[in-house]
PDB file of N, CA and C in Angstrom:
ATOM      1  N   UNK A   1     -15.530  11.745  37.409  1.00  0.00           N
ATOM      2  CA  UNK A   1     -15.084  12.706  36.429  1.00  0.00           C
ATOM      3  C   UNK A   1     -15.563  12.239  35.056  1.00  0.00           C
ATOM      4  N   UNK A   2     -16.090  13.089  34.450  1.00  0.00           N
ATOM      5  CA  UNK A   2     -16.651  12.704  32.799  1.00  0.00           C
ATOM      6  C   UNK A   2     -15.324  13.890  32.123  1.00  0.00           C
ATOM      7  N   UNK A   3     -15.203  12.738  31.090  1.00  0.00           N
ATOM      8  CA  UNK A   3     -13.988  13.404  29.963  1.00  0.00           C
ATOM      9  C   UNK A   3     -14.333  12.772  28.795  1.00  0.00           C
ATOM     10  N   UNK A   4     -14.278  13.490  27.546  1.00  0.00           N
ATOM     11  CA  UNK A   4     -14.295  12.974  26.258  1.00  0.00           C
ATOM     12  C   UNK A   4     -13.610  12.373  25.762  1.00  0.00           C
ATOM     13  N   UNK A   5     -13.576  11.249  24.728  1.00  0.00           N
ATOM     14  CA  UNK A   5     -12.622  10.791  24.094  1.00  0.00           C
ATOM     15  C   UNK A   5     -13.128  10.082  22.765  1.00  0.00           C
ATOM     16  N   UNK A   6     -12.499  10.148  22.005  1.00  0.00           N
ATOM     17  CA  UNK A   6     -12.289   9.984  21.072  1.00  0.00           C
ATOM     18  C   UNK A   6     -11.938   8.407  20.596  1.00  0.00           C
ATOM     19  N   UNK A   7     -13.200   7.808  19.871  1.00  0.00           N
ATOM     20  CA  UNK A   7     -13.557   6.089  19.966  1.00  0.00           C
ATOM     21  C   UNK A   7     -13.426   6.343  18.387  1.00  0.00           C
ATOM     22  N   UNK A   8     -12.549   5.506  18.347  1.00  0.00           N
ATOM     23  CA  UNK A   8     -13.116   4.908  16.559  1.00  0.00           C
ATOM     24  C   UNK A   8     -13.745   3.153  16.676  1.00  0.00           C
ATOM     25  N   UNK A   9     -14.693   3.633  15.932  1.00  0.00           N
ATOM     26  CA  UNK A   9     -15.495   1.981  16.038  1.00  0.00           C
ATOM     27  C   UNK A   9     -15.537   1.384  14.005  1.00  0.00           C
ATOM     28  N   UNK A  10     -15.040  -0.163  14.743  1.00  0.00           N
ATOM     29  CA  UNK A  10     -15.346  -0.646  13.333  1.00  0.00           C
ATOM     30  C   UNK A  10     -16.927  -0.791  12.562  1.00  0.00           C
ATOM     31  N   UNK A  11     -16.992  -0.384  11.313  1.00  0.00           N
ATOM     32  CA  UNK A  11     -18.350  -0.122  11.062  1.00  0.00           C
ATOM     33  C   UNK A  11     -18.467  -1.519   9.755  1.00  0.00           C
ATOM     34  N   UNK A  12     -19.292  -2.811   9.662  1.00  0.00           N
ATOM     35  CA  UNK A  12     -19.094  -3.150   8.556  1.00  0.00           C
ATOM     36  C   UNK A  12     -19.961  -2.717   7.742  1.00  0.00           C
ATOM     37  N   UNK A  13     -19.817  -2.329   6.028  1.00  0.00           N
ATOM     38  CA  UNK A  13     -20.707  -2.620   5.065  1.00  0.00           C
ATOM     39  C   UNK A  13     -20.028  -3.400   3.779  1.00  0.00           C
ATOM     40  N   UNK A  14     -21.174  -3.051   3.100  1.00  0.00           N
ATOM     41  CA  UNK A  14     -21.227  -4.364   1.717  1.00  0.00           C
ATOM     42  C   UNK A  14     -20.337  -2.966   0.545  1.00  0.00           C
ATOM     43  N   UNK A  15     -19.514  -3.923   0.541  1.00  0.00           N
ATOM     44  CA  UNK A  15     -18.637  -3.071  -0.640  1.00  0.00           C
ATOM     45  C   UNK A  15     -18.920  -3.912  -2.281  1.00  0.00           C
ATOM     46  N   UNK A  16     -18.764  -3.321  -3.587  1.00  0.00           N
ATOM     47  CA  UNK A  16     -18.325  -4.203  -4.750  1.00  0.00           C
ATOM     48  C   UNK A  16     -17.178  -3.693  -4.810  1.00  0.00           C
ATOM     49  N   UNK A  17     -16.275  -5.074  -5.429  1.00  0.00           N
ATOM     50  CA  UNK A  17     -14.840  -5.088  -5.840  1.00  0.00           C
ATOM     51  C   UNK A  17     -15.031  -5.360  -6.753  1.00  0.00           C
ATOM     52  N   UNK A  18     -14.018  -5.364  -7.672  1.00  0.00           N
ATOM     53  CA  UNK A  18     -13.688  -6.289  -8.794  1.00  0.00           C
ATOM     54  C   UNK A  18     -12.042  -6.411  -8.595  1.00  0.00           C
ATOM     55  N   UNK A  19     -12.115  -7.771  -9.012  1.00  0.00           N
ATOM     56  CA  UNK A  19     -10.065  -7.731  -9.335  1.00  0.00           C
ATOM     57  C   UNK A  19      -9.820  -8.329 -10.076  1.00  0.00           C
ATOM     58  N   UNK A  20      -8.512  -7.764 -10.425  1.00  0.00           N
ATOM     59  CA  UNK A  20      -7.664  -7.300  -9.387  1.00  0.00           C
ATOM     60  C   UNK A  20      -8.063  -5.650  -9.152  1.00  0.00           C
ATOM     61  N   UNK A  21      -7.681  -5.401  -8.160  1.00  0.00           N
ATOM     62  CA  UNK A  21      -8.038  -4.058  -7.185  1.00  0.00           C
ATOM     63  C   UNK A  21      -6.286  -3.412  -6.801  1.00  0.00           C
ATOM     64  N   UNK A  22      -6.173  -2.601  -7.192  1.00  0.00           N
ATOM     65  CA  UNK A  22      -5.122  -1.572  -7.379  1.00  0.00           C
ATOM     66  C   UNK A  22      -5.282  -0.400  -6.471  1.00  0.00           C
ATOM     67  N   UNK A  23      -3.946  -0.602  -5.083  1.00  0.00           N
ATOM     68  CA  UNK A  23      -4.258   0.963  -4.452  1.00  0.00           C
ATOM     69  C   UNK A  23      -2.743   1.141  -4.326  1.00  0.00           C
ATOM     70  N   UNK A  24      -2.429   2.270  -3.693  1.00  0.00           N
ATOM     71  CA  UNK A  24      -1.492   2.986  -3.495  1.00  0.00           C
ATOM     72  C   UNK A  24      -1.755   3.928  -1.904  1.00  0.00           C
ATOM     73  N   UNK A  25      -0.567   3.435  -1.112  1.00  0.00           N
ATOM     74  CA  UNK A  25      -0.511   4.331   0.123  1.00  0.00           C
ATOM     75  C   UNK A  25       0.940   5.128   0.347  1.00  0.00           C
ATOM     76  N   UNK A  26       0.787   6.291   0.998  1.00  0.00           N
ATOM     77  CA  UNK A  26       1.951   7.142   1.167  1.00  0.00           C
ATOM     78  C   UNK A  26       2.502   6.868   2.534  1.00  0.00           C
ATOM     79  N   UNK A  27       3.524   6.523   3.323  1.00  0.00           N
ATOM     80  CA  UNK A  27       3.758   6.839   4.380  1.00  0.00           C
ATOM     81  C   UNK A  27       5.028   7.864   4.667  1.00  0.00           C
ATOM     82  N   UNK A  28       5.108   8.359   5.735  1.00  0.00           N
ATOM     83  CA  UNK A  28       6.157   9.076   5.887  1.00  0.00           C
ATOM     84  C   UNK A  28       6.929   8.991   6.843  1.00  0.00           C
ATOM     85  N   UNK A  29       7.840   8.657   6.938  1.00  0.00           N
ATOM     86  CA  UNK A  29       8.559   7.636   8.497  1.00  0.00           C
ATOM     87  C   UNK A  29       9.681   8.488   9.110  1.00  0.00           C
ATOM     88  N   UNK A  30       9.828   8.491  10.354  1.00  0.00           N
ATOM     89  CA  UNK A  30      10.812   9.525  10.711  1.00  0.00           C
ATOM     90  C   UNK A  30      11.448   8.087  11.756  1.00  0.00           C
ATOM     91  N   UNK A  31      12.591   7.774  11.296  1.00  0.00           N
ATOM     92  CA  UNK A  31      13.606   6.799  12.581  1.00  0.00           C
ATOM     93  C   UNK A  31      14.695   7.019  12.807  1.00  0.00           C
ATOM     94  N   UNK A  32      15.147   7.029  14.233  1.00  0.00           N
ATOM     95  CA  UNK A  32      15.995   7.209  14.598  1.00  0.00           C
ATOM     96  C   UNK A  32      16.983   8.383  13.510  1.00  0.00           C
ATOM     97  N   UNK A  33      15.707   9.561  13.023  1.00  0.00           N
ATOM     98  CA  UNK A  33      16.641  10.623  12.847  1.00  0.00           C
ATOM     99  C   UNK A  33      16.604  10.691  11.071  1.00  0.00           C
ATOM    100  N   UNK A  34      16.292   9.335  10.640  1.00  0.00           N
ATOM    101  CA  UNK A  34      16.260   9.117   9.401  1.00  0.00           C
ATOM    102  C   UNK A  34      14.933   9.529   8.681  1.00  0.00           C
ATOM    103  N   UNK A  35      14.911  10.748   7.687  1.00  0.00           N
ATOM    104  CA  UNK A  35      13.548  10.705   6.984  1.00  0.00           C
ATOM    105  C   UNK A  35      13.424  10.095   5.938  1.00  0.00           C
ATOM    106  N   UNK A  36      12.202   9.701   5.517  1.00  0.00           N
ATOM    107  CA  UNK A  36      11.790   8.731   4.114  1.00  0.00           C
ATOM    108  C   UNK A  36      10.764   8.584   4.224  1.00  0.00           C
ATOM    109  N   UNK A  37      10.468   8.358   2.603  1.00  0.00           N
ATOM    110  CA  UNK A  37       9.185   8.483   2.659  1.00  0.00           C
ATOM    111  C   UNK A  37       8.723   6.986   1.429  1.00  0.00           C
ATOM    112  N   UNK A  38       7.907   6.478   2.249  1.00  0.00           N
ATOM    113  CA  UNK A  38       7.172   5.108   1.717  1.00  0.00           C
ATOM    114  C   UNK A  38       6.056   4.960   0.609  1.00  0.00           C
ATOM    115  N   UNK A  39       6.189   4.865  -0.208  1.00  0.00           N
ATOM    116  CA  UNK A  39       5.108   4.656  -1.035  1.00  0.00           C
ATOM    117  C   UNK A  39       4.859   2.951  -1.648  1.00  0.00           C
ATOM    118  N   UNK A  40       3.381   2.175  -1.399  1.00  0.00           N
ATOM    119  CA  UNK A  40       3.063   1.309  -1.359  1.00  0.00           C
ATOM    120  C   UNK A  40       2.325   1.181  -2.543  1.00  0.00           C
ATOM    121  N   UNK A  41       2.776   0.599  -3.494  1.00  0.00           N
ATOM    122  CA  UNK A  41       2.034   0.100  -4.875  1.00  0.00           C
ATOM    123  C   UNK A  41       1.437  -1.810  -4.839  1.00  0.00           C
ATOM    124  N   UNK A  42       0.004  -1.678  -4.530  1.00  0.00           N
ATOM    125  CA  UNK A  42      -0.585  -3.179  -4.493  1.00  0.00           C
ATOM    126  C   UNK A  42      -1.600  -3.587  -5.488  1.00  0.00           C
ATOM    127  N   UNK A  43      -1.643  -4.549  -5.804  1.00  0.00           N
ATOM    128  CA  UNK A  43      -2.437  -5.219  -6.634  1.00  0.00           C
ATOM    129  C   UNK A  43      -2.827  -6.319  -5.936  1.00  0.00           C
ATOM    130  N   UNK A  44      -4.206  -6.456  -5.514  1.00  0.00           N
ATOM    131  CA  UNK A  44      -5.116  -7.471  -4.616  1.00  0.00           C
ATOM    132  C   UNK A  44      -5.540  -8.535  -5.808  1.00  0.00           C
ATOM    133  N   UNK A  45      -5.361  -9.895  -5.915  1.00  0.00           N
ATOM    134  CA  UNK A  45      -5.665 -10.351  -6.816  1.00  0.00           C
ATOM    135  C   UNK A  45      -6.997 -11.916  -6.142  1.00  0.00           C
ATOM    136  N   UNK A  46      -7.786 -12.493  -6.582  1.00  0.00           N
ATOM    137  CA  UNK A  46      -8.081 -13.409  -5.862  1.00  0.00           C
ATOM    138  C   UNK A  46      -7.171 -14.506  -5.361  1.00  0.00           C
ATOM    139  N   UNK A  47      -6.754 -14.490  -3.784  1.00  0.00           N
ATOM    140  CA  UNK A  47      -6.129 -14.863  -2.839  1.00  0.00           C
ATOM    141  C   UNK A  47      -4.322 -14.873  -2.549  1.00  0.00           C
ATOM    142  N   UNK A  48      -4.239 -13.524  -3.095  1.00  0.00           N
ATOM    143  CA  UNK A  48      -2.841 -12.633  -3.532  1.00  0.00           C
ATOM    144  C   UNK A  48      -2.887 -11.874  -3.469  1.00  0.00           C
ATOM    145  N   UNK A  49      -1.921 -10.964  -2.814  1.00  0.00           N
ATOM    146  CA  UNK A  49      -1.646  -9.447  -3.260  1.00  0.00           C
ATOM    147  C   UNK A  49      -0.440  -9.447  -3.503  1.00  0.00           C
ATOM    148  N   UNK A  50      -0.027  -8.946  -4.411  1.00  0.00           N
ATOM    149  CA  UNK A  50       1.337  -8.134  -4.854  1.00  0.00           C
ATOM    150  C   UNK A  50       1.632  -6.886  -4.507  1.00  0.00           C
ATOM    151  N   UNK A  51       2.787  -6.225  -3.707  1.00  0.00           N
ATOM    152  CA  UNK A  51       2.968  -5.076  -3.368  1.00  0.00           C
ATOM    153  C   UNK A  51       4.498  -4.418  -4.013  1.00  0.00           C
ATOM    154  N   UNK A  52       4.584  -3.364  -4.143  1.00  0.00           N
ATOM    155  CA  UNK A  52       5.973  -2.683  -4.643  1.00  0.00           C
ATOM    156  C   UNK A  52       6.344  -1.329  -3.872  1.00  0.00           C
ATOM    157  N   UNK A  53       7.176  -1.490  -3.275  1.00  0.00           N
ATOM    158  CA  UNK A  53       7.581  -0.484  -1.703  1.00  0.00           C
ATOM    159  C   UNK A  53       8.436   0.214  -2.065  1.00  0.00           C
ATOM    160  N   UNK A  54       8.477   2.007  -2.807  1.00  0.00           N
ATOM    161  CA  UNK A  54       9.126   2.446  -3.593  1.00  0.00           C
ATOM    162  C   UNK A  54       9.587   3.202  -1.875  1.00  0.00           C
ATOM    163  N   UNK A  55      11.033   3.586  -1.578  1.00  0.00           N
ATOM    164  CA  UNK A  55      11.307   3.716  -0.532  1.00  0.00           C
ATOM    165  C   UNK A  55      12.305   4.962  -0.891  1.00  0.00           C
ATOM    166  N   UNK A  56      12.154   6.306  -0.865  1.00  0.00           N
ATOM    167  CA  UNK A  56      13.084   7.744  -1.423  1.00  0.00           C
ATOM    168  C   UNK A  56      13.374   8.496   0.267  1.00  0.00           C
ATOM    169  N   UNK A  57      14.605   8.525   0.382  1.00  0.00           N
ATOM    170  CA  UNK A  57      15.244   8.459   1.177  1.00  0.00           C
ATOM    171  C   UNK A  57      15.756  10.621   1.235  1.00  0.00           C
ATOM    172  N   UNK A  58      15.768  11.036   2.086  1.00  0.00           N
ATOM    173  CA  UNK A  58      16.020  12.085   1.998  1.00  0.00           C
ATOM    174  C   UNK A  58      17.526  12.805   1.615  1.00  0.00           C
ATOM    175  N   UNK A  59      18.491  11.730   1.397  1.00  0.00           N
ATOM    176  CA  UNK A  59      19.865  11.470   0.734  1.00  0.00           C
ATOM    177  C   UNK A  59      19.590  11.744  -0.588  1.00  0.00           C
ATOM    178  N   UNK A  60      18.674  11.003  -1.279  1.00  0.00           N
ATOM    179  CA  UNK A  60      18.380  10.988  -2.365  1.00  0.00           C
ATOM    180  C   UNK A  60      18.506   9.659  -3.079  1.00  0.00           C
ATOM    181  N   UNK A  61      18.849   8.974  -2.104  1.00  0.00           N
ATOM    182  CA  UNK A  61      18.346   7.502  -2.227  1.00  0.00           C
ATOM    183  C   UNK A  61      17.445   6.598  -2.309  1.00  0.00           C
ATOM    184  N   UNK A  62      17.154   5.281  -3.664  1.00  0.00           N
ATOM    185  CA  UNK A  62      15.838   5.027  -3.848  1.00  0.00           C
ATOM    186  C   UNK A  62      16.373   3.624  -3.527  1.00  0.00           C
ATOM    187  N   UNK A  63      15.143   2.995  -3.080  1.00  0.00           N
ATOM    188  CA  UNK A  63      14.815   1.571  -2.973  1.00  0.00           C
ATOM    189  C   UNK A  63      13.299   0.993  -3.322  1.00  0.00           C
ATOM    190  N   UNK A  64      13.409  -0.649  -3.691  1.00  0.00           N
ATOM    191  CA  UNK A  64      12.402  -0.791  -4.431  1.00  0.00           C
ATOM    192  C   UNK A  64      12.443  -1.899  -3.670  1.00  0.00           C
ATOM    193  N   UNK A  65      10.891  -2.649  -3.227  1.00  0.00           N
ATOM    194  CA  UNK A  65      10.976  -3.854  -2.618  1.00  0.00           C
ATOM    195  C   UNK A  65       9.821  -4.434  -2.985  1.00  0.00           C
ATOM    196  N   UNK A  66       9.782  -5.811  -3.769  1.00  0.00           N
ATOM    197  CA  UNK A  66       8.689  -6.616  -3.465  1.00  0.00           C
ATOM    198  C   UNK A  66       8.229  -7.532  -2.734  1.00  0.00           C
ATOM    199  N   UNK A  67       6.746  -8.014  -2.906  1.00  0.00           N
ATOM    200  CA  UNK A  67       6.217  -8.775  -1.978  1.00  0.00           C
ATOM    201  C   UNK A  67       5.057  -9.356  -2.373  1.00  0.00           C
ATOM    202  N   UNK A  68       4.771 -11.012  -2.702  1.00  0.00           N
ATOM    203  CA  UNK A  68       3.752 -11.352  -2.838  1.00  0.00           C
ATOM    204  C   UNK A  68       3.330 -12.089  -1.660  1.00  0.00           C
ATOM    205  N   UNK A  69       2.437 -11.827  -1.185  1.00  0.00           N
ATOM    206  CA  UNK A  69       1.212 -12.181  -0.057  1.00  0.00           C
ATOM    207  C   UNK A  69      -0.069 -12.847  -0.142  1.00  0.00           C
ATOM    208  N   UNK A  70       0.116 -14.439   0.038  1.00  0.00           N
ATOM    209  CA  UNK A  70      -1.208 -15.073   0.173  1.00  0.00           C
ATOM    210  C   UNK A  70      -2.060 -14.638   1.145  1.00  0.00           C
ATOM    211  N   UNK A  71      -3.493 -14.762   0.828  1.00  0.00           N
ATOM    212  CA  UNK A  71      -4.640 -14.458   2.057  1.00  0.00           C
ATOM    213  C   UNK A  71      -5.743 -15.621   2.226  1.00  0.00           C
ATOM    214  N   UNK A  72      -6.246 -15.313   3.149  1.00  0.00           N
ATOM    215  CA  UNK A  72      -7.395 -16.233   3.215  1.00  0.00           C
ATOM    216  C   UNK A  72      -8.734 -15.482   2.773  1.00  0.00           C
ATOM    217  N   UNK A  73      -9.020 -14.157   2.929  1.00  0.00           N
ATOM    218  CA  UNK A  73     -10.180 -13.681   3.022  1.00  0.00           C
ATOM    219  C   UNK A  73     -10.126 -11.576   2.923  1.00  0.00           C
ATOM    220  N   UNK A  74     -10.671 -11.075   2.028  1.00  0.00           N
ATOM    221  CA  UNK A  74     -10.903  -9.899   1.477  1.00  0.00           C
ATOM    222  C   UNK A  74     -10.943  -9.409   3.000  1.00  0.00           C
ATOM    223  N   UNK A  75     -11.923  -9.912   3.996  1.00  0.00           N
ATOM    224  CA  UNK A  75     -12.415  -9.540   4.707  1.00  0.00           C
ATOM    225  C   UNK A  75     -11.121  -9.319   6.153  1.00  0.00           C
ATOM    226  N   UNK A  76      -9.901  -9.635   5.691  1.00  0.00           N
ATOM    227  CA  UNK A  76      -8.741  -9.330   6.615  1.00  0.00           C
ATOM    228  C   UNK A  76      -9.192  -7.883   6.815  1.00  0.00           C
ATOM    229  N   UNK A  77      -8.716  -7.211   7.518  1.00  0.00           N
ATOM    230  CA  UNK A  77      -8.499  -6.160   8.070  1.00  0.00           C
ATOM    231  C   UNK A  77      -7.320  -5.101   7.875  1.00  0.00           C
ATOM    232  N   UNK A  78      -6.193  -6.078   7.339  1.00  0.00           N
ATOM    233  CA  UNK A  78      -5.466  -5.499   6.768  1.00  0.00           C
ATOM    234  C   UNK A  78      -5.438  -4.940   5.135  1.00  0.00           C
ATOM    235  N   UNK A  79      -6.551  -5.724   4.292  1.00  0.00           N
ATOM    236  CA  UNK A  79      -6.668  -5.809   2.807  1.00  0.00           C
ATOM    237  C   UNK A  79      -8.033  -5.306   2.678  1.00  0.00           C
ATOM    238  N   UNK A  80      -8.657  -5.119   3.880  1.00  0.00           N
ATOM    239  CA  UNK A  80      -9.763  -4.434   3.428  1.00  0.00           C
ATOM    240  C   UNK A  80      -9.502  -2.773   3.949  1.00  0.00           C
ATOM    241  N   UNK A  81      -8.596  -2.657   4.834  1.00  0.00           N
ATOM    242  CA  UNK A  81      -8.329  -1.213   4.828  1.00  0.00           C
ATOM    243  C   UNK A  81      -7.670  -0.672   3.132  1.00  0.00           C
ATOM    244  N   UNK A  82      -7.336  -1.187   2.380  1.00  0.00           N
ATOM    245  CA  UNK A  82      -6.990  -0.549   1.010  1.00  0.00           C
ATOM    246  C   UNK A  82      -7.814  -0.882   0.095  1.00  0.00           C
ATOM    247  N   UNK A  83      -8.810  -1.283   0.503  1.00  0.00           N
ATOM    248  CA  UNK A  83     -10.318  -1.179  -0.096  1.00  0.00           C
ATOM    249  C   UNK A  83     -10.909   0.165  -0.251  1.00  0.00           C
ATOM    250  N   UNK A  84     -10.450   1.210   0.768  1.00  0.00           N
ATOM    251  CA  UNK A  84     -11.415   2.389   0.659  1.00  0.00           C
ATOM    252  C   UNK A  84     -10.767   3.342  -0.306  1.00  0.00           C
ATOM    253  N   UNK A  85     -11.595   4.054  -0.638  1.00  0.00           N
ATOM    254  CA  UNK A  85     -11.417   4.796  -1.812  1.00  0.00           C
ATOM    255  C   UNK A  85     -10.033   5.708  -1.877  1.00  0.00           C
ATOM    256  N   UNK A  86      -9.778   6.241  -0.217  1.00  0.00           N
ATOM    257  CA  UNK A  86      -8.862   7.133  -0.355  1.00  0.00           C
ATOM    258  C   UNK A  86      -7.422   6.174  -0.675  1.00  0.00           C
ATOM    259  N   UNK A  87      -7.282   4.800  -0.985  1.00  0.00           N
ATOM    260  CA  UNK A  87      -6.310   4.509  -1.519  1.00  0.00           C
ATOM    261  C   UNK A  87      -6.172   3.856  -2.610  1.00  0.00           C
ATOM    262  N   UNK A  88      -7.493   3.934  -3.669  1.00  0.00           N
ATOM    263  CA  UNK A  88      -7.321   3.718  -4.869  1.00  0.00           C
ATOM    264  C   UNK A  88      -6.761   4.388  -5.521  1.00  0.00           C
ATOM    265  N   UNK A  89      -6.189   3.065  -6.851  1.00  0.00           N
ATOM    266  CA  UNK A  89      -5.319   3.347  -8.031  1.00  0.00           C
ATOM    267  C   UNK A  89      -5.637   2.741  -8.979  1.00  0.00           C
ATOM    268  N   UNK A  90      -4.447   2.895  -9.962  1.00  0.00           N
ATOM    269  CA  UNK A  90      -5.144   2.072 -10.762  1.00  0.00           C
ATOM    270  C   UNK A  90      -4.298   1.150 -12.257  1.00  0.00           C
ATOM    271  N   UNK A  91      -4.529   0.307 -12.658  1.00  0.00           N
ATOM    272  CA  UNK A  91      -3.352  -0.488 -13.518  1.00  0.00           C
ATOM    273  C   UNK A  91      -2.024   0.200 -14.105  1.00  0.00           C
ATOM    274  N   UNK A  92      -2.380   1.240 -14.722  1.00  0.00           N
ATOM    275  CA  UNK A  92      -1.652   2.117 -14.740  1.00  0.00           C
ATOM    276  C   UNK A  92      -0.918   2.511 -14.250  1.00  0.00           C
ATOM    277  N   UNK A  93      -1.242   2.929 -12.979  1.00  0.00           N
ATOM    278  CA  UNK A  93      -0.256   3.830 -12.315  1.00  0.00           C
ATOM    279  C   UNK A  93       0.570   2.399 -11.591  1.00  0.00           C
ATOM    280  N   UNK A  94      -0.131   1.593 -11.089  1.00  0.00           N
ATOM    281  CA  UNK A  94       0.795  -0.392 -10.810  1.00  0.00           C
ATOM    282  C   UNK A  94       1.980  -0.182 -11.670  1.00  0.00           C
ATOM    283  N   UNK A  95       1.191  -0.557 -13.361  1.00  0.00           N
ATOM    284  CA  UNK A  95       2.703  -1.044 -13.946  1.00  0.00           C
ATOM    285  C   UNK A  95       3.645   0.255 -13.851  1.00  0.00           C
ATOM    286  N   UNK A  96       3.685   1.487 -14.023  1.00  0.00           N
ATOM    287  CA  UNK A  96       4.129   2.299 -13.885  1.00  0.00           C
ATOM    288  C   UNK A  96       5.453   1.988 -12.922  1.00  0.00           C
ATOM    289  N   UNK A  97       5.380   1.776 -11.601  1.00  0.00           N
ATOM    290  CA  UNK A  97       5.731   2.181 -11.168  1.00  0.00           C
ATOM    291  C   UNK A  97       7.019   0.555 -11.074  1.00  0.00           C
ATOM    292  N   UNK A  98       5.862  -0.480 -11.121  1.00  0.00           N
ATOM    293  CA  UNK A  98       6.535  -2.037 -11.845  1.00  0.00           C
ATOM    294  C   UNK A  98       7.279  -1.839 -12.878  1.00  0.00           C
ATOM    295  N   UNK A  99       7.127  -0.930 -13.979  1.00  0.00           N
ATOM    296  CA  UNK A  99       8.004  -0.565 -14.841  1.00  0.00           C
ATOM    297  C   UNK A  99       9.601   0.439 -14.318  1.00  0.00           C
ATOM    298  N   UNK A 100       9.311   1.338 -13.355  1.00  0.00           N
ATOM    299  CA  UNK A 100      10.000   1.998 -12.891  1.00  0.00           C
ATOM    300  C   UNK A 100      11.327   1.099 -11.936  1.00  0.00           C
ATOM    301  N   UNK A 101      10.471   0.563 -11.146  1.00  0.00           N
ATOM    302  CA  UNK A 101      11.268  -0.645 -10.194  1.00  0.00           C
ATOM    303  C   UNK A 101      12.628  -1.876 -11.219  1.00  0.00           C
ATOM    304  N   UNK A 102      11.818  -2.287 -12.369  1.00  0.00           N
ATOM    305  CA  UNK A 102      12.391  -3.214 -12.838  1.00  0.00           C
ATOM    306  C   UNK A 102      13.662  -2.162 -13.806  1.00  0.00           C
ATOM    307  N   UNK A 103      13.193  -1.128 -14.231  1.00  0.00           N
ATOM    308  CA  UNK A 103      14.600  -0.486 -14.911  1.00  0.00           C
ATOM    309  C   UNK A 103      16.079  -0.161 -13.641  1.00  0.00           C
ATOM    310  N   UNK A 104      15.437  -0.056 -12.539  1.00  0.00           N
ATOM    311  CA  UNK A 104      16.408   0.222 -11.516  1.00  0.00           C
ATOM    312  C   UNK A 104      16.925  -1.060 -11.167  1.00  0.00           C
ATOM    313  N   UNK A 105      15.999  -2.240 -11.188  1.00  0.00           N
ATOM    314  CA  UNK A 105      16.958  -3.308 -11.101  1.00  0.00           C
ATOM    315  C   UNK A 105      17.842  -3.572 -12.081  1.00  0.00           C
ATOM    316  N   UNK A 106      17.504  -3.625 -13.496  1.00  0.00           N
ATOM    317  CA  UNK A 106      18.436  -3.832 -14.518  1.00  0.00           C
ATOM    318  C   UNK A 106      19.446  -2.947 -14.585  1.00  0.00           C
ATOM    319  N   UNK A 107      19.499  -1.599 -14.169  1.00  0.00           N
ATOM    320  CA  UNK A 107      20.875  -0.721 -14.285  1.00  0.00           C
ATOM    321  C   UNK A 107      21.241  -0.963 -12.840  1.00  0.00           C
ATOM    322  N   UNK A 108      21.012  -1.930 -12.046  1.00  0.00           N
ATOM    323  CA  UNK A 108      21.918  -1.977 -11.061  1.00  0.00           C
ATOM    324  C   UNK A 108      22.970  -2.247 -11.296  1.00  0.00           C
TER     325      UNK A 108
END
């Protein structure tokens, strides 16, 4: 029997960076019933990333989480998927949102 399917293959090429490198990802999570929605603010720095996990809850509840992350190599798989364009950002919109996070901690 021949059937199609659908292969994603890893492709490498030569990217330029500069950093720090600033992206932003959306997720949208459905658990056990619970909706929310994830938004990922990172700053890739040489052999660091900083992340800020703005977390809006369909209650109307916000959460803010950080995370700094040593690496060994750009070339992770995990840090080079926010290499591609569709999740660039940019200083701006970082502190922004670093600005946003830290007023919610202080009026806690």
């Amino acid at each position: 029997m021949k059937i199609w399917v659908n292969q994603i293959a890893d492709i490498a090429v030569n990217i330029d960076i500069e950093l720090p490198h600033y992206y932003k990802c959306v997720l949208r999570k459905i658990i056990t019933g619970e909706n929310k929605k994830e938004t990922i603010y990172g700053k890739i720095k040489e052999n660091e990333t900083t992340t800020i996990t703005k977390t809006e809850y369909i209650s109307g509840e916000v959460a803010y989480k950080f995370r700094i992350q040593h690496y060994l190599s750009l070339q992770d798989p995990f840090f080079s998927h926010y290499l591609q364009d569709e999740y660039k950002s940019n200083e701006n919109e970082y502190n922004a949102i670093k600005n946003e996070a830290l007023e919610f901690l202080n009026n806690f």
